[in-house]
Every structure is written in structure tokens, then in C-alpha cells.
N, C-alpha and C. Protein backbone atom coordinates (compact mmCIF):
# COMPACT_ATOMS: atom_id res chain seq x y z
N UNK A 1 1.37 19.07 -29.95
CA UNK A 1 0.68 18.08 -30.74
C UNK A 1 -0.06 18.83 -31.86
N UNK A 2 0.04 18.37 -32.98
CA UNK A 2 -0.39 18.85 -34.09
C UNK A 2 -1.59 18.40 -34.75
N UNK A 3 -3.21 19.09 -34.12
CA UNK A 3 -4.48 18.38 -33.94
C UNK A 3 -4.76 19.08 -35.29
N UNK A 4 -5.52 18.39 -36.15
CA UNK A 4 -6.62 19.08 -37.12
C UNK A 4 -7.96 19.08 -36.10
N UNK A 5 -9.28 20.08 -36.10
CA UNK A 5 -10.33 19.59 -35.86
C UNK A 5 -11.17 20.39 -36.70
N UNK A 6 -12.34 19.29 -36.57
CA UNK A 6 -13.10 19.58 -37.98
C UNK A 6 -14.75 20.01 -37.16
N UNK A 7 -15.72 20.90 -37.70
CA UNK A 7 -16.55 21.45 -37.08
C UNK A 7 -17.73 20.84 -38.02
N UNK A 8 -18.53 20.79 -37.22
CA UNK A 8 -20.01 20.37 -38.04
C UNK A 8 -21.15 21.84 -37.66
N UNK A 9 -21.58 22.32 -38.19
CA UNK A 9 -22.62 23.32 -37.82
C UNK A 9 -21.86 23.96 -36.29
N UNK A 10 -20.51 23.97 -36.47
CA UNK A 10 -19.86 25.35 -35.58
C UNK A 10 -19.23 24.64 -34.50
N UNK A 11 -19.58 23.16 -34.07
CA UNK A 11 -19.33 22.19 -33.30
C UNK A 11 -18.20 21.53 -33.53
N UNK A 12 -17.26 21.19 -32.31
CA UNK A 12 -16.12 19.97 -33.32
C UNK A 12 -16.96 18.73 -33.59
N UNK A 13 -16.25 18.28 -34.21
CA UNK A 13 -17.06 17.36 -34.38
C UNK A 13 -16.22 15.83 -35.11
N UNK A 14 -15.12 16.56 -35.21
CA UNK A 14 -14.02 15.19 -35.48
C UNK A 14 -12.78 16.11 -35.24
N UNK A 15 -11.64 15.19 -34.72
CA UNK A 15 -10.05 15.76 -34.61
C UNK A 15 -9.52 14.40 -35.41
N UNK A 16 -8.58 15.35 -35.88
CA UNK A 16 -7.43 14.42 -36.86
C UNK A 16 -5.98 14.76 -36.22
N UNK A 17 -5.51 13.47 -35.94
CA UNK A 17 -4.14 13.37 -35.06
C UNK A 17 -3.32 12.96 -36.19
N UNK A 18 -1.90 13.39 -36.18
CA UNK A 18 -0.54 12.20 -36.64
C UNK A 18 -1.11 10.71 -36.14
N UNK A 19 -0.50 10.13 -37.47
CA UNK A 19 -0.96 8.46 -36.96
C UNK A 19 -0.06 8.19 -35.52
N UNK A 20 1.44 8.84 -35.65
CA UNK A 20 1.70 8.01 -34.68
C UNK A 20 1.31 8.57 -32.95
N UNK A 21 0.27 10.06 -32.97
CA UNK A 21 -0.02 10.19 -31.72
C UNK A 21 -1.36 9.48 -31.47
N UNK A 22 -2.50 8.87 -32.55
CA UNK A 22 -3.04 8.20 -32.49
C UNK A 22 -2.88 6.46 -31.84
N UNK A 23 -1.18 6.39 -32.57
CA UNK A 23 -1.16 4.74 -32.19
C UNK A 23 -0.88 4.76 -30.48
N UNK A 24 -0.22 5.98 -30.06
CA UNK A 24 0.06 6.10 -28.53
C UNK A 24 -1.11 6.07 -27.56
N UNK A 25 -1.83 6.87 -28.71
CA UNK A 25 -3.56 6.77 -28.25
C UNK A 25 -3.47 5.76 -27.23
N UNK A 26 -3.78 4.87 -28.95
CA UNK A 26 -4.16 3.35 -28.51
C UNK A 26 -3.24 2.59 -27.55
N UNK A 27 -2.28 2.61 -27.31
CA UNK A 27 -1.11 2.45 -26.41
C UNK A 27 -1.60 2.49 -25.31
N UNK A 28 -1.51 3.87 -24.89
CA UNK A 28 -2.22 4.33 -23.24
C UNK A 28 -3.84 3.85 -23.34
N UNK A 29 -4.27 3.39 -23.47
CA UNK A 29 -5.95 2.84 -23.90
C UNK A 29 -5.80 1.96 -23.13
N UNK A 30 -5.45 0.72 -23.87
CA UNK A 30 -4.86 -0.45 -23.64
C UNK A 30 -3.96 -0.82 -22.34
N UNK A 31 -3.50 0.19 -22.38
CA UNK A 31 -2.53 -0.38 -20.52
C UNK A 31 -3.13 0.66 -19.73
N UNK A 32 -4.63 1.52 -20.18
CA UNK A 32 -5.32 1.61 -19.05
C UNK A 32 -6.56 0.84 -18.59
N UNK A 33 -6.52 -0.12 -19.54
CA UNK A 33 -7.48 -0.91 -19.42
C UNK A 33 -6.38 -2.49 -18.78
N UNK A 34 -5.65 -2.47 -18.94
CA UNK A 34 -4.79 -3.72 -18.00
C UNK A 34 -4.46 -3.07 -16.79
N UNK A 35 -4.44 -2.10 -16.27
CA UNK A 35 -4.64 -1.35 -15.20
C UNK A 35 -5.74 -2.09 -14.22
N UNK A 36 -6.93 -1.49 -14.58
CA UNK A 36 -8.34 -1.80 -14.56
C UNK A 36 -8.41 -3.24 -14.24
N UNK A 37 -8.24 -3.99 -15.67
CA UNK A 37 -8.04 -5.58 -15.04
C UNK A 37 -7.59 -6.25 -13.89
N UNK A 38 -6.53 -5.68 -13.91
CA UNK A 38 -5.18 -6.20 -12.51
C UNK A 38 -6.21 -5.52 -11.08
N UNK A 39 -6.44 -4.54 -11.31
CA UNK A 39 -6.97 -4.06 -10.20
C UNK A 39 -8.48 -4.60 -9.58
N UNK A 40 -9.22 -5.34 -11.10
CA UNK A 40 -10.37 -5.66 -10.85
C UNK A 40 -10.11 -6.88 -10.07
N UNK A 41 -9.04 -7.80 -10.55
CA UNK A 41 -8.56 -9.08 -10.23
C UNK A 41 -8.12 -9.02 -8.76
N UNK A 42 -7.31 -8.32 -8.46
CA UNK A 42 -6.70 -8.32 -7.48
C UNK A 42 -8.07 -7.83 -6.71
N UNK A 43 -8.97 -7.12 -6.35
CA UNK A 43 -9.71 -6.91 -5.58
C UNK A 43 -11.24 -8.47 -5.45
N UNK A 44 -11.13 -9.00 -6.66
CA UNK A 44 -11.81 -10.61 -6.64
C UNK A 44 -11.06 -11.13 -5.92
N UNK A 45 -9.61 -11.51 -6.24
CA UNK A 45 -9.04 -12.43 -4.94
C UNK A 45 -9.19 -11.95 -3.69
N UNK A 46 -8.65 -10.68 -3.57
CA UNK A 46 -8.84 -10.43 -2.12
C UNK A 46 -9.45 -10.06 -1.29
N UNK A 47 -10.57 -9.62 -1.93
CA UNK A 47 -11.74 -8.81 -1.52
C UNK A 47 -11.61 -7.88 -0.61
N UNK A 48 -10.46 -7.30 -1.28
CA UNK A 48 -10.01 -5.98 -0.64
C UNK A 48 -9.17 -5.95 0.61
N UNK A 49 -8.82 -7.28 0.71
CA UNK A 49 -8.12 -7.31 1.90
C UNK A 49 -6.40 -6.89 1.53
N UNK A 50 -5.75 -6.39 2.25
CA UNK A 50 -3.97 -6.66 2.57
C UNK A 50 -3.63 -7.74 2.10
N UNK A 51 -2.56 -7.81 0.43
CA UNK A 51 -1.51 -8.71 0.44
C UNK A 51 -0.42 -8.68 0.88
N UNK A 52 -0.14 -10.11 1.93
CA UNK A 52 1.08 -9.91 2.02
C UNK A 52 1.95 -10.77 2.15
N UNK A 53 3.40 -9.95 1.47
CA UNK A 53 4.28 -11.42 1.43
C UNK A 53 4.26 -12.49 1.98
N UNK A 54 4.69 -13.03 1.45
CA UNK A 54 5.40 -14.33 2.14
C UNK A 54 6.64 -14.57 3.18
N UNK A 55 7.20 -13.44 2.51
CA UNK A 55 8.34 -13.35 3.46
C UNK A 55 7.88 -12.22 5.08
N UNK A 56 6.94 -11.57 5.01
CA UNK A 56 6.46 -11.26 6.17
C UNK A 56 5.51 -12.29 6.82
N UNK A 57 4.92 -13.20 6.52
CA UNK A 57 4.13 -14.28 7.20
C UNK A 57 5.04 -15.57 7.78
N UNK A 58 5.96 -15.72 6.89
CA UNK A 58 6.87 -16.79 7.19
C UNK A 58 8.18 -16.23 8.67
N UNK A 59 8.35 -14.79 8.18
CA UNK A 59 9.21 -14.28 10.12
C UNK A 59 7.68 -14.38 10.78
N UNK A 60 6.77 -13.95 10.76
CA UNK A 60 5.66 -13.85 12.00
C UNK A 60 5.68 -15.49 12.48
N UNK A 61 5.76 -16.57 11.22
CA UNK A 61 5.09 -17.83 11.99
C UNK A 61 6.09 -18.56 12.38
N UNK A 62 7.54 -18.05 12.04
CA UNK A 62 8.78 -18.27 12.89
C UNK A 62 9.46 -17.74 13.99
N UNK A 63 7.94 -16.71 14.83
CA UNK A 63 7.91 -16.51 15.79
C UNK A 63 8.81 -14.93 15.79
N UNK A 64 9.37 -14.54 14.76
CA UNK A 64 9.79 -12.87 15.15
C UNK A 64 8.85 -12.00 15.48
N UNK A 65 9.48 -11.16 16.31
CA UNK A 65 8.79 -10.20 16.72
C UNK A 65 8.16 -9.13 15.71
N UNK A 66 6.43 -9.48 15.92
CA UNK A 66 5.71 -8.83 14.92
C UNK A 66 5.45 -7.20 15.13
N UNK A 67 5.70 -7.00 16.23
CA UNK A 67 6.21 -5.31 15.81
C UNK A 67 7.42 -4.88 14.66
N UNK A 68 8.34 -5.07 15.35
CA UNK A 68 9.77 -5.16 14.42
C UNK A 68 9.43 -5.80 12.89
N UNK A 69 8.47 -6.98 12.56
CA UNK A 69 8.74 -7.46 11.56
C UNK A 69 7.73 -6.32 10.67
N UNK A 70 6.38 -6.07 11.19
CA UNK A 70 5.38 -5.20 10.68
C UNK A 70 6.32 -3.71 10.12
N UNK A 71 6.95 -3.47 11.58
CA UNK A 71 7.51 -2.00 11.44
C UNK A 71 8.63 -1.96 9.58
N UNK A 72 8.99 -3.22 9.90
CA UNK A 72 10.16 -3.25 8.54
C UNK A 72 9.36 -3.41 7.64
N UNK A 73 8.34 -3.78 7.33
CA UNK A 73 7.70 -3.92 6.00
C UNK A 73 7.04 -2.72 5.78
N UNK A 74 6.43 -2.03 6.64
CA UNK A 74 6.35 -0.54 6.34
C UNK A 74 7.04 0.46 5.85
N UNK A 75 8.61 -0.01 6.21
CA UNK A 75 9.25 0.39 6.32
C UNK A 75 9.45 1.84 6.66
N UNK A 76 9.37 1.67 7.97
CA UNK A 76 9.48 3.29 9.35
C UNK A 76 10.96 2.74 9.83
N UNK A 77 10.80 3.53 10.19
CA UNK A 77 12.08 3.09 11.52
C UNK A 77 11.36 3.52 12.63
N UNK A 78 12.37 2.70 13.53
CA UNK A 78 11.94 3.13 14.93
C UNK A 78 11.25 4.40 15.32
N UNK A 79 12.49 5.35 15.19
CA UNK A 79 11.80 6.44 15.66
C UNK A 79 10.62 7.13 14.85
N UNK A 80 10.54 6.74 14.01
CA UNK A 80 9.09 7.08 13.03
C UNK A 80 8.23 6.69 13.76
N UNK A 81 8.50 5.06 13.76
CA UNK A 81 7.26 4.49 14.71
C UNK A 81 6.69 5.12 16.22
N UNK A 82 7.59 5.21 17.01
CA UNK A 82 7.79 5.83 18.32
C UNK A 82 7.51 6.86 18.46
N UNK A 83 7.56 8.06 17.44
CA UNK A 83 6.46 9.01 17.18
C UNK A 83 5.14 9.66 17.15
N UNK A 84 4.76 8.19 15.81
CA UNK A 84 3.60 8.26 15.43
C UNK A 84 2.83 7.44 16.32
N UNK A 85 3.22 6.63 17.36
CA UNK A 85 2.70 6.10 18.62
C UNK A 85 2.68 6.61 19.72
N UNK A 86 3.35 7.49 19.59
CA UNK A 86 3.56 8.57 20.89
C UNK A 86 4.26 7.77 22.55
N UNK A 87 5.75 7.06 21.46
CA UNK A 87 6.10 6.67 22.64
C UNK A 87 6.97 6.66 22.66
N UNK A 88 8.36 6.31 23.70
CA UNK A 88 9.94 6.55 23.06
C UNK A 88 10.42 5.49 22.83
N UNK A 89 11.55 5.83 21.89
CA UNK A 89 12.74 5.12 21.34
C UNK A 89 12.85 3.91 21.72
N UNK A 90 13.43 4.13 23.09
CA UNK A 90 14.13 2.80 23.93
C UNK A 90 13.13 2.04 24.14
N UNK A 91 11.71 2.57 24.72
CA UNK A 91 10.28 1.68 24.70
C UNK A 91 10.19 0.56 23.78
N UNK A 92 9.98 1.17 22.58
CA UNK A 92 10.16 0.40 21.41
C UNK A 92 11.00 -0.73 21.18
N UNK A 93 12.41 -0.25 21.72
CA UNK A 93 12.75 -1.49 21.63
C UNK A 93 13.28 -2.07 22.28
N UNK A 94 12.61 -1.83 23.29
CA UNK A 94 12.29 -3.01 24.84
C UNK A 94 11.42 -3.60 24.24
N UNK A 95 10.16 -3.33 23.42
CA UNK A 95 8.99 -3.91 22.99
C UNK A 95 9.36 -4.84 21.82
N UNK A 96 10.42 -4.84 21.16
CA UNK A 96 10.30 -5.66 19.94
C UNK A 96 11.18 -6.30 20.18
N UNK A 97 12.19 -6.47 21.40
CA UNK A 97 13.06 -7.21 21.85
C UNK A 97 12.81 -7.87 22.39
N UNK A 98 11.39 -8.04 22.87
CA UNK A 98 11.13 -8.97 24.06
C UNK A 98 11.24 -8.70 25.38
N UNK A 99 12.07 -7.74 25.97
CA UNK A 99 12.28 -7.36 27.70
C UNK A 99 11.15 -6.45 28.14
N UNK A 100 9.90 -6.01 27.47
CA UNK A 100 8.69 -5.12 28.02
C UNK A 100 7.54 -5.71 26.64
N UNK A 101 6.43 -6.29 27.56
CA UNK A 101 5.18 -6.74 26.50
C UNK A 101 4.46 -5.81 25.98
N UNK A 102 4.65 -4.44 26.96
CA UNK A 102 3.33 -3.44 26.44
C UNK A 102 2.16 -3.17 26.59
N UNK A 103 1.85 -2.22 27.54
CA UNK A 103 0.29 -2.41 27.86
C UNK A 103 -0.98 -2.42 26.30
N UNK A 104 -1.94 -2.82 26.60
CA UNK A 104 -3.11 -2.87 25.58
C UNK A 104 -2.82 -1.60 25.10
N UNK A 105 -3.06 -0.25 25.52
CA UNK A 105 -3.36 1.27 24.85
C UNK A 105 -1.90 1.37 24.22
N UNK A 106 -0.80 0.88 24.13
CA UNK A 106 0.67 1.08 23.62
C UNK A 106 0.46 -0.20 22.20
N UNK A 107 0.06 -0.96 22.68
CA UNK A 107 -0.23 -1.93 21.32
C UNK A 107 -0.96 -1.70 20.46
N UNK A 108 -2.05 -0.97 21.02
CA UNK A 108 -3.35 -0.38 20.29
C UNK A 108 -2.60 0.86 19.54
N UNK A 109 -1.92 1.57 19.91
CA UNK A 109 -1.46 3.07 19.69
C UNK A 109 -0.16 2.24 18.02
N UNK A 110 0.42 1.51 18.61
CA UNK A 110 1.48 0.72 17.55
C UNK A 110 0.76 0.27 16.25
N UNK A 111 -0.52 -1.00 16.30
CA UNK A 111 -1.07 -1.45 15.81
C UNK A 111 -1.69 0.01 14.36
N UNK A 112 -2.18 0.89 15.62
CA UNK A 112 -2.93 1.96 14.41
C UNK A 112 -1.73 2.52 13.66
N UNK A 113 -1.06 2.50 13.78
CA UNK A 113 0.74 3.38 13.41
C UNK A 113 0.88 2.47 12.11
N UNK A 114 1.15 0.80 12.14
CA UNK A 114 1.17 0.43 11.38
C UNK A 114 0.11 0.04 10.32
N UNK A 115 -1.15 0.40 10.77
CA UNK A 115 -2.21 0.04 9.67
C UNK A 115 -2.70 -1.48 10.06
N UNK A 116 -2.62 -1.47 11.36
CA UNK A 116 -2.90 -2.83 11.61
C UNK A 116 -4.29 -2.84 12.56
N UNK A 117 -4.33 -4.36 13.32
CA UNK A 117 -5.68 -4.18 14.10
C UNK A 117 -4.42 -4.74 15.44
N UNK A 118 -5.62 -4.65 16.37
CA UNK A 118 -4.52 -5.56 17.50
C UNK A 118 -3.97 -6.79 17.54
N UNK A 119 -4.92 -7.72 16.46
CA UNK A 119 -5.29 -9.32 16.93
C UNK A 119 -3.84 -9.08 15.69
N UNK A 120 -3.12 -8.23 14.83
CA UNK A 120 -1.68 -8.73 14.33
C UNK A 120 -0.84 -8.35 14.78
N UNK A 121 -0.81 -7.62 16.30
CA UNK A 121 0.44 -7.93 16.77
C UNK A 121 0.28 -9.01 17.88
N UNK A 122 -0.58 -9.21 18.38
CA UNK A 122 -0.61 -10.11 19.85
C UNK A 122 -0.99 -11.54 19.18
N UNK A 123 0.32 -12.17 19.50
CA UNK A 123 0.42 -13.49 19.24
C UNK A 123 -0.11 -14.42 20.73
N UNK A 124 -0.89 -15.56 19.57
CA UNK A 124 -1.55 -16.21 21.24
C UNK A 124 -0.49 -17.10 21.66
């Protein structure tokens, strides 16, 4: 970039840009300030809470299995998950299949894996 800068008593004290690295300036200015906005906005609506689709609320309230549905929107796979829960494979998906419910400390262990609390995987 090809800066002039200009000194006052030994100080800069002004830089002179090409207009057009100036207009980029203003460019990146501007969509860091719609940045800012979106982010200010989005934290008014939600007050900081988790958005989330629609299409993940609509399998939960059509009754899929909210491990499996959580795990896919994270998008882990199994054995990621089963890992970072410290449990195996096949567990897992005995657990999201329906043939094993899972004790509390295995739901709890899942729940933290996905960034969740307990009360979103245990459906009443």
C-alpha cells in the first residue's frame, strides 16, 4: 500500500492513501459496523440464548429421538459423540434407537457433549 504520511512537529499527524484504498476503507467500516448491528440485534432478540432451527424443533416435537436429532445438528457422528461422552458406539445407539433409556450420569455426560442441559434431552 502506497501511504503518504505527513508529520506535525516530528509526529504523524495525517496519512494520505490512494482514493481507492481509502474507498475500501470505507467499505470494511461499514460492514464492520453491520456486523455489530446483526450481532447487537440478534443478542436483543435472544438474549443470548441458542437459535434454533426450525427444522430441529419440528423432529424434537415429532417425537425423534433428541439425542440423534441434537447429535446431527452438531453435526458429530456417533463415534465423536461416544467419545466425548465416554461411552461406546453400540450404547449410543441403543440410546437413540430407543432399545436402552440411559442412566441420568450417561444423559448428563451426552447432554454436556452436545452443549446442552438435561431438561433437552429428556422428554416428559
Amino acid at each position: 500500500m502506497n501511504v503518504q504520511v505527513i508529520e506535525k512537529d516530528g509526529q504523524p499527524e495525517w496519512a494520505v492513501v490512494p482514493y481507492k484504498t481509502y474507498q475500501q476503507l470505507l467499505e470494511d467500516a461499514e460492514m464492520l459496523q453491520d456486523i455489530r448491528d446483526y450481532d447487537a440485534a440478534k443478542q436483543a432478540i435472544t438474549g443470548g440464548e441458542e437459535l434454533i432451527p426450525s427444522t430441529v424443533v419440528d423432529a424434537l416435537v415429532d417425537g425423534e429421538n433428541a439425542i440423534r436429532v441434537w447429535r446431527e445438528y452438531r453435526g458429530m457422528t456417533q463415534a465423536r459423540l461416544a467419545k466425548v461422552a465416554d461411552i461406546s458406539v453400540p450404547y449410543l445407539s441403543q440410546l437413540e434407537s430407543g432399545k436402552r433409556t440411559g442412566s441420568t450420569s450417561v444423559l448428563r455426560a451426552i447432554a454436556q457433549a452436545l452443549d446442552l442441559t438435561l431438561d433437552d434431552l429428556v422428554v416428559d
